[in-house]
PDB file of N, CA and C in Angstrom:
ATOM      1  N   UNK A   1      13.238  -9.389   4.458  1.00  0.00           N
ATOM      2  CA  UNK A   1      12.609 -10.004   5.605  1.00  0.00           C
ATOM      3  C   UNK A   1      12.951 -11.483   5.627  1.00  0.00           C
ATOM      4  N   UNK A   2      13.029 -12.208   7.113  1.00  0.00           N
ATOM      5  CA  UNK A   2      13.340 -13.361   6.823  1.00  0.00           C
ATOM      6  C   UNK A   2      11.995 -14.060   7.145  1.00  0.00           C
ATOM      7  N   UNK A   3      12.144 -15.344   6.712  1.00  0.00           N
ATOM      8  CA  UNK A   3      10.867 -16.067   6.392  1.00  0.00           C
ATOM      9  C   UNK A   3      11.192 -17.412   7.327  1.00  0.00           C
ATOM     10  N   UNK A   4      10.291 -18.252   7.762  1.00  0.00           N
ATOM     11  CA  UNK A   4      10.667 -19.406   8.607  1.00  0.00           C
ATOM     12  C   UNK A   4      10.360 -20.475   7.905  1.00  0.00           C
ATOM     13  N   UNK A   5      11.336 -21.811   7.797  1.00  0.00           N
ATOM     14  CA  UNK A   5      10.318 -22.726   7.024  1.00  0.00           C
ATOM     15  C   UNK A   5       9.742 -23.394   7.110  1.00  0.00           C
ATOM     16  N   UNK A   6       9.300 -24.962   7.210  1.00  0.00           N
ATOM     17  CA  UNK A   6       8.496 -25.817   8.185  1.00  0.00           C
ATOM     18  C   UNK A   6       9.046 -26.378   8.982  1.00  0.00           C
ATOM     19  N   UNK A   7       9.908 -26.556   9.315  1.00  0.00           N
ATOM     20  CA  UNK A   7      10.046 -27.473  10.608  1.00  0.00           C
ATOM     21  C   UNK A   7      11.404 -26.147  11.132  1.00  0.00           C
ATOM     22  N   UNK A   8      11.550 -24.988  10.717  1.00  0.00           N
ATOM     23  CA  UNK A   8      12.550 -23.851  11.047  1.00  0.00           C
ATOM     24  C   UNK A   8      12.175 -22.585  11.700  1.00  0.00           C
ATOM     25  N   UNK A   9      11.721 -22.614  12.751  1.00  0.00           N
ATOM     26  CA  UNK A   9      10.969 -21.061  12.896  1.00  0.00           C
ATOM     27  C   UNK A   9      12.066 -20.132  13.111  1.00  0.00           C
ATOM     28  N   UNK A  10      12.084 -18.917  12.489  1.00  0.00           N
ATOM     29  CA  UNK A  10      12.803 -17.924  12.703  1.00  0.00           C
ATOM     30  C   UNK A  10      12.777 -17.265  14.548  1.00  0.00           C
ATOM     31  N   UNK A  11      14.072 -16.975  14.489  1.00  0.00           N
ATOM     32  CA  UNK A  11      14.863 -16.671  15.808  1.00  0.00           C
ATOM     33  C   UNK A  11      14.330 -14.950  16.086  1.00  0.00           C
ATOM     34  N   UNK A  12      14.716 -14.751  17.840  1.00  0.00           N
ATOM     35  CA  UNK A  12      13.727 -13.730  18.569  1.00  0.00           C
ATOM     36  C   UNK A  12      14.913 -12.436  17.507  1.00  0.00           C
ATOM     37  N   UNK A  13      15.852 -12.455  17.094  1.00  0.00           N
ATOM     38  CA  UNK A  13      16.346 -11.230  16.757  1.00  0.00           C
ATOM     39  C   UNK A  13      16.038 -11.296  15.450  1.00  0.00           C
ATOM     40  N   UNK A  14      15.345 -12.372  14.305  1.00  0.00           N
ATOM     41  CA  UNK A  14      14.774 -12.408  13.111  1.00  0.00           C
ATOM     42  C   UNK A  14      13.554 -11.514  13.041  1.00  0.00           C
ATOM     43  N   UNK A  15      12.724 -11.283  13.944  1.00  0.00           N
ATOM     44  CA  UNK A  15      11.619 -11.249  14.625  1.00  0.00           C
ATOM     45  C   UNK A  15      11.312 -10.081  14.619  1.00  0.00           C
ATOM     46  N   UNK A  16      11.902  -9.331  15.678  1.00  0.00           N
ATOM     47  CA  UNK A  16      12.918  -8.236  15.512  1.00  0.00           C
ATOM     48  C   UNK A  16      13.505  -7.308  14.849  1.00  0.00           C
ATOM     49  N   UNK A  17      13.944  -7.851  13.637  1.00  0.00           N
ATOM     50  CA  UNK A  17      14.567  -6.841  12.169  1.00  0.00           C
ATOM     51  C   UNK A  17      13.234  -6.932  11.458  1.00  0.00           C
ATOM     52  N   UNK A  18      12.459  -8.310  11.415  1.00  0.00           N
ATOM     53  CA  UNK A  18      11.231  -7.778  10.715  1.00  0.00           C
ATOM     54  C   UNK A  18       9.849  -7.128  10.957  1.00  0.00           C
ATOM     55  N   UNK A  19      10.012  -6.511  12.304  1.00  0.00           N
ATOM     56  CA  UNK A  19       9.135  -5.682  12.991  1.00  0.00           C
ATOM     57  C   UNK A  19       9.782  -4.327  12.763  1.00  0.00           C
ATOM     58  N   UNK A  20      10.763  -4.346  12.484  1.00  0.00           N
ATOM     59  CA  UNK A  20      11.631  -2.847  12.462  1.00  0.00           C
ATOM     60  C   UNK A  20      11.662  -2.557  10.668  1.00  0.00           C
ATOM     61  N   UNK A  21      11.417  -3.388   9.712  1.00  0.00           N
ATOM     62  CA  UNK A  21      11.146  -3.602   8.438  1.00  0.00           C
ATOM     63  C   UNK A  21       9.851  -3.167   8.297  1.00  0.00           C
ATOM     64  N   UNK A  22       8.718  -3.866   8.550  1.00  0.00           N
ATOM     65  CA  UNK A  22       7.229  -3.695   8.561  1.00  0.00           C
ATOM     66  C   UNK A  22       6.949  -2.332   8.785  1.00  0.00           C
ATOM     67  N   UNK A  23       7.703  -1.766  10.081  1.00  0.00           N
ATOM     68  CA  UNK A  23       7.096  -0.327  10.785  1.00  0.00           C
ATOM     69  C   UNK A  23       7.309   0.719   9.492  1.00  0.00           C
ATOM     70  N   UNK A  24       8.633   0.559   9.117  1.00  0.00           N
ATOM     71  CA  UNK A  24       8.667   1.438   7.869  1.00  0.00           C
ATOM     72  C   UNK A  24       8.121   1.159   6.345  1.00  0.00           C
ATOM     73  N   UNK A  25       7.974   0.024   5.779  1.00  0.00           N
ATOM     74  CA  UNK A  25       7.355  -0.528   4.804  1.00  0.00           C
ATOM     75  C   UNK A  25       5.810   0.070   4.485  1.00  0.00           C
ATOM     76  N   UNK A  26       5.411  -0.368   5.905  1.00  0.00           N
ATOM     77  CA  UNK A  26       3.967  -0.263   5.953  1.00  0.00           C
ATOM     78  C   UNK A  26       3.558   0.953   5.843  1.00  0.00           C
ATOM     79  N   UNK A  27       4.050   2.214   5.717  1.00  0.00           N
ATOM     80  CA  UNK A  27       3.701   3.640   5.554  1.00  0.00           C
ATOM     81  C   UNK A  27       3.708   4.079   4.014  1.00  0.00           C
ATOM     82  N   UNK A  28       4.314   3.214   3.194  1.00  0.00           N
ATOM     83  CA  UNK A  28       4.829   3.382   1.782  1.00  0.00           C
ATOM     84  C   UNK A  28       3.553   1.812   1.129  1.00  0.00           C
ATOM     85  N   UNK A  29       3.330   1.175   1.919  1.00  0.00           N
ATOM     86  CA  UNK A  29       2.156   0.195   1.254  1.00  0.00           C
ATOM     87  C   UNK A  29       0.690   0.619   1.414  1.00  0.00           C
ATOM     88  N   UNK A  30       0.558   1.067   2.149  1.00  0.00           N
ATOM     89  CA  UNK A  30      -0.971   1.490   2.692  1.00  0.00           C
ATOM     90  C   UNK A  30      -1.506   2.267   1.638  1.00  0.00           C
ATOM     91  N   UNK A  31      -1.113   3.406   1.029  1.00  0.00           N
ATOM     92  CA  UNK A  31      -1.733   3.894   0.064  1.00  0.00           C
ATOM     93  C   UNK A  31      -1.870   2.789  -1.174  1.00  0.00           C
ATOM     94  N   UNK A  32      -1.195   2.170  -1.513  1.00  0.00           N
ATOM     95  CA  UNK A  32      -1.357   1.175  -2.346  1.00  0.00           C
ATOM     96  C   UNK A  32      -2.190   0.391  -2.354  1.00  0.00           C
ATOM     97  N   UNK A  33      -2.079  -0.282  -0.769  1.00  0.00           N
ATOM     98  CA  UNK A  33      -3.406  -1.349  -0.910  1.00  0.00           C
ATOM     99  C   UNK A  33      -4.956  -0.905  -0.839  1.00  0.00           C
ATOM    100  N   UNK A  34      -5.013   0.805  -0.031  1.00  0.00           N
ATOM    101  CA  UNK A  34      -6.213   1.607  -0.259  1.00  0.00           C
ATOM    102  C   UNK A  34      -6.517   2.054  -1.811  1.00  0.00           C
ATOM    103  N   UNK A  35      -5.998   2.177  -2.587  1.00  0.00           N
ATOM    104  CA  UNK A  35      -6.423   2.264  -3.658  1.00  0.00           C
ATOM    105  C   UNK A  35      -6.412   1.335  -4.477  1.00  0.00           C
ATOM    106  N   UNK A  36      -6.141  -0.126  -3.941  1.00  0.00           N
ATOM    107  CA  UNK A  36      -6.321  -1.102  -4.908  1.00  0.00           C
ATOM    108  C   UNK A  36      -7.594  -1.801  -4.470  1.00  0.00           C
ATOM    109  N   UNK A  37      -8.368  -1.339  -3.047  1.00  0.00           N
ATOM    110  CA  UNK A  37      -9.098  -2.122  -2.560  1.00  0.00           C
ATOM    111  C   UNK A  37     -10.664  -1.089  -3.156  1.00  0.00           C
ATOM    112  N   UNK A  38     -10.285   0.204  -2.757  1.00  0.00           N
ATOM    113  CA  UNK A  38     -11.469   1.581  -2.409  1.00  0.00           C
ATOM    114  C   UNK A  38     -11.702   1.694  -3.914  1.00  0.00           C
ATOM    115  N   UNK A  39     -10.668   2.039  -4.559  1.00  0.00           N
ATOM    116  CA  UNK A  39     -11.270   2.495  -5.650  1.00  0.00           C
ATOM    117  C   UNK A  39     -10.882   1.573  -6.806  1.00  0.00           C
ATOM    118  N   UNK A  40     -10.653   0.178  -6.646  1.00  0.00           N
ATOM    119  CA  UNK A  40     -10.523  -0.816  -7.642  1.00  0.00           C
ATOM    120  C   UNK A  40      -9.445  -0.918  -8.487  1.00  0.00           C
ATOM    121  N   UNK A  41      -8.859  -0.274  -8.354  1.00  0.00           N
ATOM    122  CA  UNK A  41      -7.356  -0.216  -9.079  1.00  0.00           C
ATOM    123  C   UNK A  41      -6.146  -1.829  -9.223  1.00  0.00           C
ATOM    124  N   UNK A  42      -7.024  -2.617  -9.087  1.00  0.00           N
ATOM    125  CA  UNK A  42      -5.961  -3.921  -8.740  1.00  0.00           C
ATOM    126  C   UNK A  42      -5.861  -4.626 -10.121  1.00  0.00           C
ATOM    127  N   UNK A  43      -6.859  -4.344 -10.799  1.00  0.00           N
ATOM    128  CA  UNK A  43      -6.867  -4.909 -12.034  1.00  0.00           C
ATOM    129  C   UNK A  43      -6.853  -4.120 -13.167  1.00  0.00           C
ATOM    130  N   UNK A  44      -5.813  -3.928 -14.441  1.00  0.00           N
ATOM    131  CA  UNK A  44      -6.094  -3.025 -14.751  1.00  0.00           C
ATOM    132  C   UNK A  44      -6.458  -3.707 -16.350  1.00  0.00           C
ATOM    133  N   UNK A  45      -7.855  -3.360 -16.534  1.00  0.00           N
ATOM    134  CA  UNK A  45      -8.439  -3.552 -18.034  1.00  0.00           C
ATOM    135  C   UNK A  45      -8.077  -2.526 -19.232  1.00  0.00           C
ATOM    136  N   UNK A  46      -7.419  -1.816 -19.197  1.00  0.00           N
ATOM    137  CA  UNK A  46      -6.210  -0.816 -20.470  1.00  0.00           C
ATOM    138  C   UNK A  46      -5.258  -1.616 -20.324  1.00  0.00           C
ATOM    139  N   UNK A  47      -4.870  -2.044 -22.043  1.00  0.00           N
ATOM    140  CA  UNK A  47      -3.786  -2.156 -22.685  1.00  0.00           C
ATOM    141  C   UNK A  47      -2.946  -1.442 -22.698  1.00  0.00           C
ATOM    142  N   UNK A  48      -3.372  -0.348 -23.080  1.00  0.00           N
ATOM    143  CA  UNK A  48      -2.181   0.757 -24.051  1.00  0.00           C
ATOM    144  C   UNK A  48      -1.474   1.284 -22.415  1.00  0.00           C
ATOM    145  N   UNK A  49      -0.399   1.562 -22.804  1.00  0.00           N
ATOM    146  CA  UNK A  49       0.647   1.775 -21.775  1.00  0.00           C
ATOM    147  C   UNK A  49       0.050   3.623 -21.059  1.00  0.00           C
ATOM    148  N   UNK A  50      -0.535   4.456 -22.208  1.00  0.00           N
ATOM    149  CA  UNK A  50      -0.504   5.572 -21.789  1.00  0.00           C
ATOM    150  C   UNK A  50      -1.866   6.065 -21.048  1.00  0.00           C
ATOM    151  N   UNK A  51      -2.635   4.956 -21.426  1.00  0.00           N
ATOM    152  CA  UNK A  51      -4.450   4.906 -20.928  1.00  0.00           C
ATOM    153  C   UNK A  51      -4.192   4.862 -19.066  1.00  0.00           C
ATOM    154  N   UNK A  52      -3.172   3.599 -19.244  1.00  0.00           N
ATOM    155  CA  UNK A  52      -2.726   2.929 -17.887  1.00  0.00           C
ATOM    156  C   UNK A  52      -2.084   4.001 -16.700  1.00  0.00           C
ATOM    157  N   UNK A  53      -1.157   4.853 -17.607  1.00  0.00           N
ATOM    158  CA  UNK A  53      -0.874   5.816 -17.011  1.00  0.00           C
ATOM    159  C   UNK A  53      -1.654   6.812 -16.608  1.00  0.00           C
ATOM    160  N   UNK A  54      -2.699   7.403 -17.316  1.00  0.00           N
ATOM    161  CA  UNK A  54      -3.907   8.290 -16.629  1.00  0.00           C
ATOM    162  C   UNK A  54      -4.976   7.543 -16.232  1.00  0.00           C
ATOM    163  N   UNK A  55      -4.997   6.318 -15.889  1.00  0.00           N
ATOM    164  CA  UNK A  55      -5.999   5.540 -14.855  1.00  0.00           C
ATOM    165  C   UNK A  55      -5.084   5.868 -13.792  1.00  0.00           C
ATOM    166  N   UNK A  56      -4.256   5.408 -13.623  1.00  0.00           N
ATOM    167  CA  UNK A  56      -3.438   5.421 -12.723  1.00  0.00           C
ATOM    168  C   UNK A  56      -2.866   6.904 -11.750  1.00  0.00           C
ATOM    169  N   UNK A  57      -3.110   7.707 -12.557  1.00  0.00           N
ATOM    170  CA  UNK A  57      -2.783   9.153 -12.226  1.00  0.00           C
ATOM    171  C   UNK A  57      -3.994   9.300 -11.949  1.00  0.00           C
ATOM    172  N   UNK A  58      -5.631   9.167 -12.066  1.00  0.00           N
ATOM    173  CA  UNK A  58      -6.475   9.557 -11.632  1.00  0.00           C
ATOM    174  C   UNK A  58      -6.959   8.652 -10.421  1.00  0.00           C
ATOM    175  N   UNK A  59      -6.589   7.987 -10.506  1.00  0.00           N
ATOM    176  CA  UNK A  59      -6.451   6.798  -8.913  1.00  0.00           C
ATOM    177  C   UNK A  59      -5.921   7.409  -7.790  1.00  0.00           C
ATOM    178  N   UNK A  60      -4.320   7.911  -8.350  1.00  0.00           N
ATOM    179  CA  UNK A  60      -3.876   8.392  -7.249  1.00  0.00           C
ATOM    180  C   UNK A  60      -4.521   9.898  -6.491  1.00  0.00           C
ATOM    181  N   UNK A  61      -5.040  10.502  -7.636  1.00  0.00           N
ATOM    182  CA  UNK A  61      -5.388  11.901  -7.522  1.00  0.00           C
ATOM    183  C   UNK A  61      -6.618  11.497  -7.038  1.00  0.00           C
ATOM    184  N   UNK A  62      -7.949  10.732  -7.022  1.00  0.00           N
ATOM    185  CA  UNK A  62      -8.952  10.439  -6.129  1.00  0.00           C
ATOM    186  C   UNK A  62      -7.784   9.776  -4.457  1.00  0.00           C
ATOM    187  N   UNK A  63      -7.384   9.299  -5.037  1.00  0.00           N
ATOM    188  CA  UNK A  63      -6.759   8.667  -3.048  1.00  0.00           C
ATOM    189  C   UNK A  63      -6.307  10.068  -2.417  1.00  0.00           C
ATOM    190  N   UNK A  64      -6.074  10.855  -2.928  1.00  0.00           N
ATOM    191  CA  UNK A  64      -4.789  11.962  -2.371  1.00  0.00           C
ATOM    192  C   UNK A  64      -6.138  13.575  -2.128  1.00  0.00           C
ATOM    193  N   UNK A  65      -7.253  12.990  -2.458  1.00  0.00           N
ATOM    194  CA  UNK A  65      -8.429  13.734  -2.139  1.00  0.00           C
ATOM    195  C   UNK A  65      -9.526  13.452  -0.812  1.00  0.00           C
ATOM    196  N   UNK A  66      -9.729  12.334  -1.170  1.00  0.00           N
ATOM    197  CA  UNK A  66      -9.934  11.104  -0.056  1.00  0.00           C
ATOM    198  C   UNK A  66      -9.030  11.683   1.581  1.00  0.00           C
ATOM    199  N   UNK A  67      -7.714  11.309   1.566  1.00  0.00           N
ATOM    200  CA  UNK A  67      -6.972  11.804   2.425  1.00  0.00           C
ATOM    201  C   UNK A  67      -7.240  12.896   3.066  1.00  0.00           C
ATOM    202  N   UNK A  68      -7.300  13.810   1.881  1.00  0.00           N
ATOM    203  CA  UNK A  68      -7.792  15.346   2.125  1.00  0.00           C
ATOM    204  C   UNK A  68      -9.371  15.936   2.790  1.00  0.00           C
ATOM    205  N   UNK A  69      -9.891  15.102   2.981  1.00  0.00           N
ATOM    206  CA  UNK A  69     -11.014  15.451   3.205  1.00  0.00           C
ATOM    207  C   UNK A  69     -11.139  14.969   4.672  1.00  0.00           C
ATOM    208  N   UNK A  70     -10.346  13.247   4.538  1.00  0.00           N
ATOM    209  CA  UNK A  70     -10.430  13.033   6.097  1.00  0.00           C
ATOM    210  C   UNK A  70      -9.285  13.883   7.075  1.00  0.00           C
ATOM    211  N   UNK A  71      -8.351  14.089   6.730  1.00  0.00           N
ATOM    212  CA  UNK A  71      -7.833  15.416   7.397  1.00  0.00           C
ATOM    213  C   UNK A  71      -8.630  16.423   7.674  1.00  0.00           C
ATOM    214  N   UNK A  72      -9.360  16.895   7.083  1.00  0.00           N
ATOM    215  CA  UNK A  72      -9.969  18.129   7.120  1.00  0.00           C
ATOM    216  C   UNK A  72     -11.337  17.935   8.142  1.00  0.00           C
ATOM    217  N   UNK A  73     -11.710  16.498   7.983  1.00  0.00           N
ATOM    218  CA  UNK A  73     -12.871  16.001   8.999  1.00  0.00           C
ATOM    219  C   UNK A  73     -11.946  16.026  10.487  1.00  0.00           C
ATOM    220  N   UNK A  74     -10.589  15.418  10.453  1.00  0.00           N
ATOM    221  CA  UNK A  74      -9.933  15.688  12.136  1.00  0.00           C
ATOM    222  C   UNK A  74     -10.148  16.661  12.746  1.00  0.00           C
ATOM    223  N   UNK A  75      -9.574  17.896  11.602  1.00  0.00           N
ATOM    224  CA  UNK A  75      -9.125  19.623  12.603  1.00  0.00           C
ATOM    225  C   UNK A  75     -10.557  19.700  12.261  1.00  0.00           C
ATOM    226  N   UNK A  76     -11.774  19.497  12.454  1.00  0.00           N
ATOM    227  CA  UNK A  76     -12.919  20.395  12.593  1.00  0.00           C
ATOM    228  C   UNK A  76     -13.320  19.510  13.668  1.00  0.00           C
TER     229      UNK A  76
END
């Protein structure tokens, strides 16, 4: 993405590639920042590399339930 600097504002076709960047980005961040916000995951208090890994696997597996339920609240 391009960035503007202070006295440089980025141009209408800069603008442009990073609206066409964002649209796809943002489908691959959203789960991320929902589970760093919902279920606290932003900080992680485990050391050990393998603790980190099943916090982390049970983070995702509460978000990916979460999902599931509000789907299931649409089709009814």
């Amino acid at each position: 993405m391009k960035r503007g600097a202070k006295d440089h504002p980025i141009g209408i076709r800069d603008k442009l590639r990073n609206e066409r960047i964002t649209r796809k980005r943002s489908k691959g961040e959203r789960p991320f920042a929902v589970m760093k916000t919902v279920f606290q995951s932003g900080t992680m208090k485990v050391t050990e590399l393998g603790r980190a890994r099943v916090k982390n696997t049970f983070t995702a597996f509460c978000y990916n339930l979460s999902q599931l339920r509000k789907i299931q609240k649409q089709r009814a």
